[in-house]
Protein backbone atom coordinates (compact mmCIF):
# COMPACT_ATOMS: atom_id res chain seq x y z
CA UNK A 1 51.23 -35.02 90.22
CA UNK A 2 51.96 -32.58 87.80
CA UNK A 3 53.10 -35.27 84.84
CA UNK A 4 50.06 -37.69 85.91
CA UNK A 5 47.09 -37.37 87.60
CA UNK A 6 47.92 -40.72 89.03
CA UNK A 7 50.90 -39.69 90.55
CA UNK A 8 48.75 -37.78 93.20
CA UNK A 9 48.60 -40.90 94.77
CA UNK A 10 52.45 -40.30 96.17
CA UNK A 11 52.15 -37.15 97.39
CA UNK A 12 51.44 -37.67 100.88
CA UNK A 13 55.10 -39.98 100.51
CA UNK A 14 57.18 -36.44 100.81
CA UNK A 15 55.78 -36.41 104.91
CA UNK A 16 56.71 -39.89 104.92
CA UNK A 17 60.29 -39.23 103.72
CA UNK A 18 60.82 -36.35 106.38
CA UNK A 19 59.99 -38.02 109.76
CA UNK A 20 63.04 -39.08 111.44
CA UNK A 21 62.12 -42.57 111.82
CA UNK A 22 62.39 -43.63 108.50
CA UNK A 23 66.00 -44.38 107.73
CA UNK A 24 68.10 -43.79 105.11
CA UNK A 25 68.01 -46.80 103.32
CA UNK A 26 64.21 -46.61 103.47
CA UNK A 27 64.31 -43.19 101.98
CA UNK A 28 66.59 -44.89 99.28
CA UNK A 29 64.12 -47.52 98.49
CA UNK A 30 61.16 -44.69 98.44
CA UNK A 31 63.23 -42.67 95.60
CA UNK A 32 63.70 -45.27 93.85
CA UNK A 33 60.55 -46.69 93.62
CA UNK A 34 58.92 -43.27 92.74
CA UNK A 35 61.41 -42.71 90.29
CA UNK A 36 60.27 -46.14 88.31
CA UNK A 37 57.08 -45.53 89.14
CA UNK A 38 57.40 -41.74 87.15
CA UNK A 39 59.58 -43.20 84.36
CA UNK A 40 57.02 -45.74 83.25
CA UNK A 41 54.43 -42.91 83.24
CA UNK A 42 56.52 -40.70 81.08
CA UNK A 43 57.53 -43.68 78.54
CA UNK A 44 53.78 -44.71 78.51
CA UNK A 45 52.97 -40.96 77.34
CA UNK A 46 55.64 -40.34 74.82
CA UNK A 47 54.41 -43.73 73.41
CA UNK A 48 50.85 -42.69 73.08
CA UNK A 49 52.12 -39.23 71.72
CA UNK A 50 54.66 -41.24 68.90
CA UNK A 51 51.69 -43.55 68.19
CA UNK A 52 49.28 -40.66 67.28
CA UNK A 53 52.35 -38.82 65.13
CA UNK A 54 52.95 -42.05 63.49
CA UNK A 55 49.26 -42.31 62.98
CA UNK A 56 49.11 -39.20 61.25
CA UNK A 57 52.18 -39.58 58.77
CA UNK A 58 50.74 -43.23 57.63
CA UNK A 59 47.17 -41.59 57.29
CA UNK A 60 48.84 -38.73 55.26
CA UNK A 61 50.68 -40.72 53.13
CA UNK A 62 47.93 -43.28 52.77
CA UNK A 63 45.59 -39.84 51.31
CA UNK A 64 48.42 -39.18 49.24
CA UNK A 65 48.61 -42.73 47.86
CA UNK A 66 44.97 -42.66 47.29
CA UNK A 67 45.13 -39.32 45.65
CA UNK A 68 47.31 -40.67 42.92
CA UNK A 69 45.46 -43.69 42.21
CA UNK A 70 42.57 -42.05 41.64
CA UNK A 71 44.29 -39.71 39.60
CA UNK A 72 45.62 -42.27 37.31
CA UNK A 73 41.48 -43.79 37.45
CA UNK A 74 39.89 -40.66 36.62
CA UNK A 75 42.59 -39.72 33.38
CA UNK A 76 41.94 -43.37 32.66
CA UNK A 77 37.92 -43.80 32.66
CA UNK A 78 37.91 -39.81 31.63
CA UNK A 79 36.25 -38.83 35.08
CA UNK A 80 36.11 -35.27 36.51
CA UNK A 81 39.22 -36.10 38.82
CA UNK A 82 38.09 -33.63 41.52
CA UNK A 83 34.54 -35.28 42.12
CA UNK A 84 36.47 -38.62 42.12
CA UNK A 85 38.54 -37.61 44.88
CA UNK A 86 35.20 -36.22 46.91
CA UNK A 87 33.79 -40.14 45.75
CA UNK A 88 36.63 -41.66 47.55
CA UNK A 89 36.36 -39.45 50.60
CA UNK A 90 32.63 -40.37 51.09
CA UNK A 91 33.94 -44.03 50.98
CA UNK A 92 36.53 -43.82 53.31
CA UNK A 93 34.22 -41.84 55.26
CA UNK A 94 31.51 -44.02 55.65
CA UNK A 95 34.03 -46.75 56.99
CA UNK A 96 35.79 -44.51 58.89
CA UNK A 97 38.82 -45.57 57.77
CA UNK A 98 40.99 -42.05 58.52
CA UNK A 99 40.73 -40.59 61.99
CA UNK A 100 43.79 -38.51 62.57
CA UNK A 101 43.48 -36.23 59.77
CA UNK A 102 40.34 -33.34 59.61
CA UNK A 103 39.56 -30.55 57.25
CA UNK A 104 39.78 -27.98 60.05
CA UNK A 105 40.03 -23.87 60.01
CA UNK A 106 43.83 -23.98 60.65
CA UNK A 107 44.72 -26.99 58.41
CA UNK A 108 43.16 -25.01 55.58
CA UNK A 109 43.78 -21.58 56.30
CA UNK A 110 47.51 -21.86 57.59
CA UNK A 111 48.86 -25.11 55.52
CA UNK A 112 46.88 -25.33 51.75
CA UNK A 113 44.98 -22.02 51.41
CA UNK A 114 48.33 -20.32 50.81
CA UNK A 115 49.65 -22.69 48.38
CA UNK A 116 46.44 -22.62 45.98
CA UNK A 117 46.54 -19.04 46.04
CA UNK A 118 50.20 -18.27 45.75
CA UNK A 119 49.90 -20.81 43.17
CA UNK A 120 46.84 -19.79 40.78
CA UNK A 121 47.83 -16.18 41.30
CA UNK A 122 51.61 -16.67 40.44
CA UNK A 123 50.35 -17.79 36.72
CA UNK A 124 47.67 -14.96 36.02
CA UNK A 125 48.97 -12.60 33.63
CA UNK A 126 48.75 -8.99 34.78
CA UNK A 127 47.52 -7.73 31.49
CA UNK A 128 45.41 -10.61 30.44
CA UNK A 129 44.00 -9.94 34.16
CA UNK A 130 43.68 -6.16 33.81
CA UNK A 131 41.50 -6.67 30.18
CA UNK A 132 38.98 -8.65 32.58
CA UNK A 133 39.39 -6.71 35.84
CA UNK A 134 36.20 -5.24 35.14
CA UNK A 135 34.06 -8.31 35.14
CA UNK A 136 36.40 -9.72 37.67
CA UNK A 137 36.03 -7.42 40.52
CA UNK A 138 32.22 -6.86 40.42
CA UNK A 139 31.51 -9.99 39.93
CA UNK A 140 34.25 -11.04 43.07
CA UNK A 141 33.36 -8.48 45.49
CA UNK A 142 29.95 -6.48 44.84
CA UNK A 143 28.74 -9.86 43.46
CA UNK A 144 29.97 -11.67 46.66
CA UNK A 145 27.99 -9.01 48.78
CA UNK A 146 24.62 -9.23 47.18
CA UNK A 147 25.12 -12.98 46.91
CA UNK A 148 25.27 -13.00 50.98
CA UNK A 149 22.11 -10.96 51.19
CA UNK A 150 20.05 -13.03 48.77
CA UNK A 151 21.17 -15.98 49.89
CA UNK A 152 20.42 -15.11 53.83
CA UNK A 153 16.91 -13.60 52.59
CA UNK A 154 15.49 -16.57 51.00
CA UNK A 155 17.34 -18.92 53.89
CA UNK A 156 15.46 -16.32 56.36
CA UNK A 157 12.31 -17.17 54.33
CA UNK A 158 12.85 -20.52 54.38
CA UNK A 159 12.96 -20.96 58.02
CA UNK A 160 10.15 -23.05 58.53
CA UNK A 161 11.08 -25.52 56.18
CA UNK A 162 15.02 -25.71 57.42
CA UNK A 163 13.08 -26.45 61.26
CA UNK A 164 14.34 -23.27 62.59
CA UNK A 165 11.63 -20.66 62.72
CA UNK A 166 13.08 -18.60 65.34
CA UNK A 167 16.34 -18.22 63.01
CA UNK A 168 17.12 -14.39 63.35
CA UNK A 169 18.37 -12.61 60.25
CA UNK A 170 21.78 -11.52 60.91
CA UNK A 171 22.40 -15.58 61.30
CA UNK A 172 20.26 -16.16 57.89
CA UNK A 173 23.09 -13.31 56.69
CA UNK A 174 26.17 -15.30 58.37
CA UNK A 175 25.04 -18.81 56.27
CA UNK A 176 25.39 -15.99 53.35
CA UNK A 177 28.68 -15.71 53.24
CA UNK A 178 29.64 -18.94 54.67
CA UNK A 179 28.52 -20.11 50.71
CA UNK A 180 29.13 -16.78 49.50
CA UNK A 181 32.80 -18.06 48.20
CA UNK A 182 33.42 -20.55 44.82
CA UNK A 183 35.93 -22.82 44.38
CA UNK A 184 35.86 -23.77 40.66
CA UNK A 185 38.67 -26.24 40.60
CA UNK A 186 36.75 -29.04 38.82
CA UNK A 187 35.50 -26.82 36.33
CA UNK A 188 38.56 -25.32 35.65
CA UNK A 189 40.15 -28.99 34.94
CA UNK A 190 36.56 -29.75 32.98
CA UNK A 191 37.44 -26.38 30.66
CA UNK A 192 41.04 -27.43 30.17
CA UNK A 193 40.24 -30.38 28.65
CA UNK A 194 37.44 -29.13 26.59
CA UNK A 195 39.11 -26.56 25.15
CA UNK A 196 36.85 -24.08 26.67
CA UNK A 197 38.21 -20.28 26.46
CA UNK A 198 41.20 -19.23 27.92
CA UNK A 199 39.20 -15.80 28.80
CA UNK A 200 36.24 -17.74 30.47
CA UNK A 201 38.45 -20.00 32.50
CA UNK A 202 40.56 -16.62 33.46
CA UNK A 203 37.38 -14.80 34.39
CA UNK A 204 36.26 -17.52 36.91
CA UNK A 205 39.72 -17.95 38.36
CA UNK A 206 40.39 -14.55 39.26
CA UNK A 207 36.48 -14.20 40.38
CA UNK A 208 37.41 -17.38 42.64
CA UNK A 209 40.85 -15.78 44.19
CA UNK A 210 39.32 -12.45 44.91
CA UNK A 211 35.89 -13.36 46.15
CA UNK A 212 37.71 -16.26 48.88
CA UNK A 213 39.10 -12.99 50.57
CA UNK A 214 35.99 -10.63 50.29
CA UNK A 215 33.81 -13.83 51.52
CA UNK A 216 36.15 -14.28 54.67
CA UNK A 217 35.95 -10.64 55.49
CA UNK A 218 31.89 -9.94 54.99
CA UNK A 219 31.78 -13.41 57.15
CA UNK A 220 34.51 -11.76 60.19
CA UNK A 221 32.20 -8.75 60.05
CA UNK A 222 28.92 -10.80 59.81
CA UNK A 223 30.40 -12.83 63.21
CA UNK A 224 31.07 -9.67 65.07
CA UNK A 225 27.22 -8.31 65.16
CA UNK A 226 26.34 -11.23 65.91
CA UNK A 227 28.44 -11.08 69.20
CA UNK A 228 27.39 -7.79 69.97
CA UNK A 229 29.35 -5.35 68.70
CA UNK A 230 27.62 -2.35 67.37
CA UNK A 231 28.33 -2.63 63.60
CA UNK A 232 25.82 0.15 61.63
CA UNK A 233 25.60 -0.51 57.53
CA UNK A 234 28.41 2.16 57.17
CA UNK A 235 31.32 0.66 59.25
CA UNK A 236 30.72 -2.50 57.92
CA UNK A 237 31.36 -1.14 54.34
CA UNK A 238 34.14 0.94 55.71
CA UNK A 239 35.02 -2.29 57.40
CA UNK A 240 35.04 -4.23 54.73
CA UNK A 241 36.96 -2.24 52.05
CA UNK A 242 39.94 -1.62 54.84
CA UNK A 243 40.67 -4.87 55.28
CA UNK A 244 40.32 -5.93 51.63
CA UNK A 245 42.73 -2.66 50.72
CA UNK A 246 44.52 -3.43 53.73
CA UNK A 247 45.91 -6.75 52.56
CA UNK A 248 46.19 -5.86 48.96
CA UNK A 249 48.90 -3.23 50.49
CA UNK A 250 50.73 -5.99 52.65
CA UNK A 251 50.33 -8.44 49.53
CA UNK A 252 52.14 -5.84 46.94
CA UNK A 253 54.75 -4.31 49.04
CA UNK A 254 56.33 -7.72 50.60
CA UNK A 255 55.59 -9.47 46.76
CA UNK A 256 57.89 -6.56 45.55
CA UNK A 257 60.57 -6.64 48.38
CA UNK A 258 60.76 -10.37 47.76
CA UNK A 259 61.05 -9.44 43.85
CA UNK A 260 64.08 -7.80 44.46
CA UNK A 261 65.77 -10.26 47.02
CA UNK A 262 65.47 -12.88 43.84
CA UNK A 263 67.30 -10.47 41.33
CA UNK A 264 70.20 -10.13 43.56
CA UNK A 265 69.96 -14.22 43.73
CA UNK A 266 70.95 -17.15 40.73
CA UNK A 267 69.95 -20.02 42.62
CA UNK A 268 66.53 -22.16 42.18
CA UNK A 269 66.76 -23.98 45.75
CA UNK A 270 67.08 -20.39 47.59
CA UNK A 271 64.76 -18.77 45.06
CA UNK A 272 61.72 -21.14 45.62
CA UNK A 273 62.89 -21.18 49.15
CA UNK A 274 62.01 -17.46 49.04
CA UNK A 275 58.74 -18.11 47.37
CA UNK A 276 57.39 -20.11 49.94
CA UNK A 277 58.33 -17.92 52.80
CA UNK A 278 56.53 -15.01 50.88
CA UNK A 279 53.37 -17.09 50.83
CA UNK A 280 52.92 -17.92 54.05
CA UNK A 281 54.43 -15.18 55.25
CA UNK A 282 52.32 -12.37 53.21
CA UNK A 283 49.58 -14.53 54.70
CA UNK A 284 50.74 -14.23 58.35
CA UNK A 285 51.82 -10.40 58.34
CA UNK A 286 48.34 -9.64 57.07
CA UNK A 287 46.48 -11.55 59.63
CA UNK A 288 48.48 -9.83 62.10
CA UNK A 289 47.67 -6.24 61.37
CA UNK A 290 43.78 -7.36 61.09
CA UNK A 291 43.82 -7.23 57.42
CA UNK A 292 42.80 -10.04 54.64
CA UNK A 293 45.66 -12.65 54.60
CA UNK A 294 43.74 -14.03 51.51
CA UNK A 295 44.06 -10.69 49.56
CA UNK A 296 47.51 -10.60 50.98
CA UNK A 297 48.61 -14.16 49.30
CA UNK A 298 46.86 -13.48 46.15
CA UNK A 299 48.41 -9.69 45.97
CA UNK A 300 51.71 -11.42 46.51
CA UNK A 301 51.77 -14.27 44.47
CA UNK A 302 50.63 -11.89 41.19
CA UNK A 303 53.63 -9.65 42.15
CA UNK A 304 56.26 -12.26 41.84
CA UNK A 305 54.43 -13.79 39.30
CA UNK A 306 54.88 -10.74 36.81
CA UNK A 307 57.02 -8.51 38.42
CA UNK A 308 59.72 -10.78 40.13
CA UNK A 309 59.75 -13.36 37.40
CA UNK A 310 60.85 -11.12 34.63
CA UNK A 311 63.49 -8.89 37.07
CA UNK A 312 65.26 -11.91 38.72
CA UNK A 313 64.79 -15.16 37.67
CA UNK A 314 66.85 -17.42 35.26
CA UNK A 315 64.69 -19.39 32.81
CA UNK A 316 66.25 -22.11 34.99
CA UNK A 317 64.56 -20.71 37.81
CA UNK A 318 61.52 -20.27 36.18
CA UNK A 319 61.40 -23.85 35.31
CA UNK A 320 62.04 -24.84 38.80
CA UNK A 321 59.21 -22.84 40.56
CA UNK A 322 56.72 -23.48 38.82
CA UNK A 323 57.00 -27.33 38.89
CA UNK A 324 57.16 -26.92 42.49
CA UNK A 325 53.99 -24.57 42.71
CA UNK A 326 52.18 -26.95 40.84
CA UNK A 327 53.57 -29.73 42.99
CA UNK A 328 52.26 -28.08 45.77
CA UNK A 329 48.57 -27.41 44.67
CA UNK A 330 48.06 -30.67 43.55
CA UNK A 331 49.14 -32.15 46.84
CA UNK A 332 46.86 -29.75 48.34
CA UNK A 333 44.09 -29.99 46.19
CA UNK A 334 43.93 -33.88 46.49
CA UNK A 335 43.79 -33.91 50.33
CA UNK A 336 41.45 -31.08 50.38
CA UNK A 337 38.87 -32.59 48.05
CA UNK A 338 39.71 -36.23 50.06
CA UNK A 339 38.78 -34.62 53.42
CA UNK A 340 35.75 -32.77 51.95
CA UNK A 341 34.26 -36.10 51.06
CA UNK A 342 35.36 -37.93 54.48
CA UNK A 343 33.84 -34.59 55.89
CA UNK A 344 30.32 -35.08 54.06
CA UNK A 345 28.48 -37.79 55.81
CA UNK A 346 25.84 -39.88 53.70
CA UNK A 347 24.00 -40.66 56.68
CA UNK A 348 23.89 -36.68 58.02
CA UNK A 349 23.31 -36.34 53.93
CA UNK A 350 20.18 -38.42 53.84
CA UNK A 351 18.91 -37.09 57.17
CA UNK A 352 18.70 -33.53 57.05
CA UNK A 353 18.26 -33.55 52.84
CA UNK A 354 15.44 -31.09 52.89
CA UNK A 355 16.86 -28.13 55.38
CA UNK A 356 20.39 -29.17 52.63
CA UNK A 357 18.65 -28.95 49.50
CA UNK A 358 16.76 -25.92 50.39
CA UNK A 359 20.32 -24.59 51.28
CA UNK A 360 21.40 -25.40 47.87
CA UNK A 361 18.56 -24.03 45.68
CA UNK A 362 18.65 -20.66 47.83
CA UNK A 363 22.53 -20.44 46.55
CA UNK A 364 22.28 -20.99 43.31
CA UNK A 365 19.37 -18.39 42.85
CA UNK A 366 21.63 -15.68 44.32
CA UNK A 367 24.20 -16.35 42.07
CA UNK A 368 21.51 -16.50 38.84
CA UNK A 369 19.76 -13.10 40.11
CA UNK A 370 23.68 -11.69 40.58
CA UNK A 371 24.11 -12.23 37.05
CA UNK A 372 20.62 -11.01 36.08
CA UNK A 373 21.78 -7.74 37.28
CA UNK A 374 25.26 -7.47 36.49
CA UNK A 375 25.64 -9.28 32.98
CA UNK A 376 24.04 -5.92 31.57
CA UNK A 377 26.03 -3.79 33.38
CA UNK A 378 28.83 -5.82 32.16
CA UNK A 379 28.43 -5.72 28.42
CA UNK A 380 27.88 -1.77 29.13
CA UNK A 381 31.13 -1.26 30.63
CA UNK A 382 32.14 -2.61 27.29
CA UNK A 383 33.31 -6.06 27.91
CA UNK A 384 32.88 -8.96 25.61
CA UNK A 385 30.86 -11.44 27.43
CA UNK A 386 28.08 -13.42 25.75
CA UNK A 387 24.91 -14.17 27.94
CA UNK A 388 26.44 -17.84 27.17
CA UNK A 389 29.47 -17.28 29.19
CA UNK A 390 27.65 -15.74 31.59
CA UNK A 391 25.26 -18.90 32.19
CA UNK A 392 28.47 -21.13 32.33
CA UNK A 393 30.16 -18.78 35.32
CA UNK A 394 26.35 -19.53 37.04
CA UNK A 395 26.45 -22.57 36.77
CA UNK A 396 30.38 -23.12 37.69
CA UNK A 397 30.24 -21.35 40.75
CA UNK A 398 30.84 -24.44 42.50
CA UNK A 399 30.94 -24.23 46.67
CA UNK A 400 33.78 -26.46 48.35
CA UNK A 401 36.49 -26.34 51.00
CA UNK A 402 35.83 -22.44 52.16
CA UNK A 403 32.30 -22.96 53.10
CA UNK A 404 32.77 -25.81 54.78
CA UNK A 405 35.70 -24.47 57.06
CA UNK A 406 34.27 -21.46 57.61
CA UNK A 407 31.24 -23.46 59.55
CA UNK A 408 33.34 -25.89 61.13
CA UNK A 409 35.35 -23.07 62.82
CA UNK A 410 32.04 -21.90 64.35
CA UNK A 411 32.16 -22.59 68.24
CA UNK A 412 30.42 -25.43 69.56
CA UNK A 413 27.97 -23.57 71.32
CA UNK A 414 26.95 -21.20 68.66
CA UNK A 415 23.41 -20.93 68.02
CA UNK A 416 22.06 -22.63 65.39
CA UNK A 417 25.33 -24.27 64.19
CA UNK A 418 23.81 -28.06 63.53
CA UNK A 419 21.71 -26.69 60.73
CA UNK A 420 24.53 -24.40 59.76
CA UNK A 421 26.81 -27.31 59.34
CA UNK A 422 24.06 -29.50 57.67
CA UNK A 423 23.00 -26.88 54.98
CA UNK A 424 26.57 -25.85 54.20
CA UNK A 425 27.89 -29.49 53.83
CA UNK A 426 24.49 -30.50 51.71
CA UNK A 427 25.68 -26.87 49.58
CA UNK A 428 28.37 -28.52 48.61
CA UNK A 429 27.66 -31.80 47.94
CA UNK A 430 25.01 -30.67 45.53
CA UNK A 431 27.33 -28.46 43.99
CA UNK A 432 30.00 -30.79 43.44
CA UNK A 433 27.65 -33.51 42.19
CA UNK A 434 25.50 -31.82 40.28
CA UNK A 435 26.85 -28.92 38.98
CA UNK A 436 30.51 -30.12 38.72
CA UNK A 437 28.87 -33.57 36.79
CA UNK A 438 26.36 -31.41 34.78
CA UNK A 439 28.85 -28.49 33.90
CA UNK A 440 30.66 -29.79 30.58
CA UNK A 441 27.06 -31.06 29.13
CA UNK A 442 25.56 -27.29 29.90
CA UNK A 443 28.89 -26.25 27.37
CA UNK A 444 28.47 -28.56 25.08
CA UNK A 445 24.81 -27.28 24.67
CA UNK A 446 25.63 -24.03 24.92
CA UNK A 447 28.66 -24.38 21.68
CA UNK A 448 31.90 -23.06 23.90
CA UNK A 449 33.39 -26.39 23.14
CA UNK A 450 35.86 -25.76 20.08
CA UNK A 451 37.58 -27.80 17.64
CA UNK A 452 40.58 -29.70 19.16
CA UNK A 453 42.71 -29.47 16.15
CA UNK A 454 42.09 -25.75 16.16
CA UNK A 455 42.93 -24.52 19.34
CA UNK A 456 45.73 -26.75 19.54
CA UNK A 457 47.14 -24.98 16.59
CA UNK A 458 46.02 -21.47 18.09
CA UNK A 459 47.99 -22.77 21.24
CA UNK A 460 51.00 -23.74 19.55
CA UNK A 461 51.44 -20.33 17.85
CA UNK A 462 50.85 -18.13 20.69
CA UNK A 463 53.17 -20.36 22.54
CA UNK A 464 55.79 -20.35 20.16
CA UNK A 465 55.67 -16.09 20.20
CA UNK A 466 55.75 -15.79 23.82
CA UNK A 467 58.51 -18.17 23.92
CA UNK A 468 60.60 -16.64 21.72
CA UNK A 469 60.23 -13.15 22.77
CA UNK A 470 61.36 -14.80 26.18
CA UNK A 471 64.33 -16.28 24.60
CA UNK A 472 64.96 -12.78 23.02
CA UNK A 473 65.22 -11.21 26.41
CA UNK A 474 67.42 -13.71 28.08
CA UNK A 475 69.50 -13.69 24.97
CA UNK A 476 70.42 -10.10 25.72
CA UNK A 477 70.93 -10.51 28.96
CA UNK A 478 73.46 -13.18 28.58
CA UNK A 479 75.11 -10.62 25.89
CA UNK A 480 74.96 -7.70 27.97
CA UNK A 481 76.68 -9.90 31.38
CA UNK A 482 79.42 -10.78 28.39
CA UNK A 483 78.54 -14.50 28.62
CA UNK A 484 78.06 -15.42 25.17
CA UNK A 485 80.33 -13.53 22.55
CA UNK A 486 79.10 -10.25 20.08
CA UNK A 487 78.94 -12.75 16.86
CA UNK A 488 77.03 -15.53 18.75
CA UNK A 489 74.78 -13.02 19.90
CA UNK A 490 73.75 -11.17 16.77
CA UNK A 491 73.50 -14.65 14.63
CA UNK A 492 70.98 -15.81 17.53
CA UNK A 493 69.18 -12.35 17.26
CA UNK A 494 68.70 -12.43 13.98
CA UNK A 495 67.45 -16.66 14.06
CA UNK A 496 65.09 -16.01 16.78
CA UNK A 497 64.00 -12.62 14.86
CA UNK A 498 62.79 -13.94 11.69
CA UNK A 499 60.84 -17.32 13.24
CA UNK A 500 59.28 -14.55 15.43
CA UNK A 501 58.29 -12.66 12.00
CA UNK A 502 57.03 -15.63 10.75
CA UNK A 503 54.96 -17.07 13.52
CA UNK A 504 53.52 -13.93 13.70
CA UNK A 505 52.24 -14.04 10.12
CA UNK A 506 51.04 -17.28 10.68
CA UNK A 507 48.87 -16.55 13.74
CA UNK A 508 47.56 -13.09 12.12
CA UNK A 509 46.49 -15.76 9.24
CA UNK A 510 44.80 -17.82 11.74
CA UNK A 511 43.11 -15.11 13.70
CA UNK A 512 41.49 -14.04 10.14
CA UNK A 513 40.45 -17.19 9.22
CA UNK A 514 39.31 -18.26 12.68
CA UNK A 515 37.29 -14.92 14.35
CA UNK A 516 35.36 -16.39 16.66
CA UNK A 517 38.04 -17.87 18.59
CA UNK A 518 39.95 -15.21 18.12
CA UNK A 519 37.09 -12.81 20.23
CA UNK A 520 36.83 -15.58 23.13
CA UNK A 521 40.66 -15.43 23.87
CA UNK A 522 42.92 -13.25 25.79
């Protein structure tokens, strides 16, 4: 009864077996019916359970499949390969062709949220970081907290029109930071090939990595007065900031452990083995002393990225991780952007447009009024960014994957969820289709699109430098380990030295004849 319902049925057979009149060779025949009987239960179980496991591998690698096609497509046709991928999701969607595989709160936040952040934050330059931090943090975490409120205040006002009059504020404030988090992945490919700045794409990056964490946290905190606990304006800023601190500790102190471990270690399989533990596992410790695993990844991921990488690891090495990162968060990426559009119904779309595009326009005017009053503030603190940059990081603040797993992992019989779940998914559909297609026009128009030719040369030198003062180190730690002889070593020194002197010269040239680029990089 316990491995089938059905086998209930057979209980009352155990009285049966015990009276006296039933002979042995009867009870033989019982047993061995039951037996059958239970063995063709079991098989029929394990079959259903292999069928759904082989359902989900042939779904997975069917997204996977997909994903590169329409890779190849969008390079092809020149199409923003992000929105493509949402396209195709819509379409398989709408046939509902996948069924095993759903963008839910663990897939994200346990499987591909650690990857994209280990990832992104493993290639952000301290120091190129540090020049921006300014900008970056208030726009990331004050900026994130005054987005919530504006959002949830015009939502609040909007009530009405959504159908919801009786929507209480503190839920208005929850859809806040459900959309309070971007996730400017398609811009970030649309800049790349534009030859946008390399400052302007960092800026929105490390805005994206930080404000994913102080999003989750406002919308934990959000979620408990909602439930009843007795939250006051003060201990949800205390709150806040300790579990934001919290897991920038955990991040930093296991990233630099982990640093360590790799300098004692020469080999790429066990180092990127390493890597991957600290991801996930910076993620996990985090979560499990109530702190922000987000923080905790990113933290992490910057440590090994300029800490680790320069104690411990080979050029080799170097090599080796990073293809695999990147691996990883395209993988990611592609699935995540596939489910997103198998996630956004047309038909839900189409029905509930107003309450969604209502949603939408509420968004997008916090983020405008956020930069209304921090842009100033910005440019006083004394960093160099044009009120052109700052309408491009408006405009990019694209809403994806976050928001919409942040909603789904609301319980079924929350209040108010339906129109949470139509006004987040019609957030980012807008946003992905509109301000992910409109996005490259907007900086066109607005002249951050440079030369090809010119930035490709200002690329080349600046690579050139950094990878020959690379060389230069490696060189003398291959001297100073006695692996390559004194004479070898000084000839090298002295090659490497002089095209270092003379790329150097050439990009002071450039930066001369070529200011205004030179102001808009790192």
């Amino acid at each position: 009864a316990e491995i089938h319902p059905s086998m209930s049925q057979f209980k009352h057979l155990e009285h049966v077996i015990e009276k006296k009149y039933v002979h042995d060779f009867e009870k033989y025949v019982i047993i061995y019916c039951l037996s059958q009987q239970i063995s063709k239960i079991i098989y029929q179980r394990e079959k259903r359970i292999m069928k759904g496991h082989l359902l989900l591998e042939t779904e997975f690698l069917g997204l996977l499949f997909v994903a590169m096609v329409v890779a190849m497509l969008a390079r092809r046709f020149r199409f923003p390969y992000t929105i493509a991928l949402v396209a195709t999701g819509l379409a398989l969607g709408f046939f509902n062709i996948v069924s095993a595989i759903h963008l839910t709160p663990d897939l994200l936040f346990m499987i591909f949220l650690p990857v994209l952040l280990y990832e992104a934050a493993f290639h952000v330059e301290l120091s190129d970081f540090l020049k921006n931090a300014k900008t970056i943090i208030l726009f990331a975490i004050p900026g994130v907290m005054l987005a919530t409120v504006i959002a949830g205040a015009l939502v609040y006002w909007a009530r009405p029109l959504l159908g919801d009059p009786g929507l209480p504020f503190v839920y208005a404030l929850l859809f806040g930071a459900v959309t309070a988090a971007t996730d400017p992945i398609s811009v970030l490919a649309i800049f790349k090939k534009m030859g946008v700045s390399r400052k302007l794409s960092l800026i929105m990056e490390g805005e994206s990595l930080l404000n994913d964490g102080a999003a989750v946290v406002l919308f934990g905190i959000i979620l408990m007065a909602i439930k009843g606990q007795n939250i006051t304006v003060g201990i949800a800023i205390f709150q806040f900031f300790k579990v934001v601190f919290g897991g920038l500790i955990v991040g930093l102190v296991l990233g630099f452990i982990f640093s360590l471990i790799t300098a004692q270690i020469d080999d790429h399989l066990v180092e990127i083995t390493l890597t991957t533990i600290l991801a996930y596992g910076s993620y996990l410790v985090a979560e499990h002393f109530h702190v922000s695993g987000v923080i905790a990844v990113v933290a992490a991921g910057m440590m090994t990225g300029n800490f680790g990488t320069k104690i411990g690891m080979s050029p080799t090495t170097r090599v080796a991780v990073n293809t695999f990162w990147e691996y990883l968060a395209f993988v990611a990426n592609s699935i995540i952007f596939i489910l997103i559009g198998i996630e956004l119904k047309i038909d839900s779309l189409l029905l509930h447009a107003v309450p969604a595009l209502i949603a939408w326009l509420a968004v997008v005017l916090a983020r405008g009024t956020i930069f209304v009053f921090f842009m100033p503030l910005v440019r006083w603190l004394g960093e160099k960014i044009s009120y052109r940059w700052g309408s491009i990081l408006f405009w990019g603040g694209i809403r994806g994957s976050l928001s919409m797993v942040l909603v789904l992992g609301l319980p079924s019989d929350f209040p108010h969820r339906e129109l949470f779940l139509n006004m987040t998914f019609g957030v980012v559909f807008f946003s992905l289709f509109i301000q992910g297609f409109t996005i490259s026009g907007l900086a066109k128009k607005l002249g951050l699109v440079r030369k090809t030719e010119e930035l490709k040369r200002y690329e080349e030198l600046r690579g050139s430098i950094l990878a020959i003062k690379a060389a230069l180190e490696d060189l003398k730690k291959l001297h100073e380990t006695g692996t390559i002889p004194a004479s070898l070593y000084k000839k090298l020194k002295k090659e490497y030295e002089d095209t270092l002197v003379k790329s150097e010269k050439e990009l002071e040239t450039f930066h001369l004849e070529n200011e205004e680029i030179l102001a808009e990089q790192l």
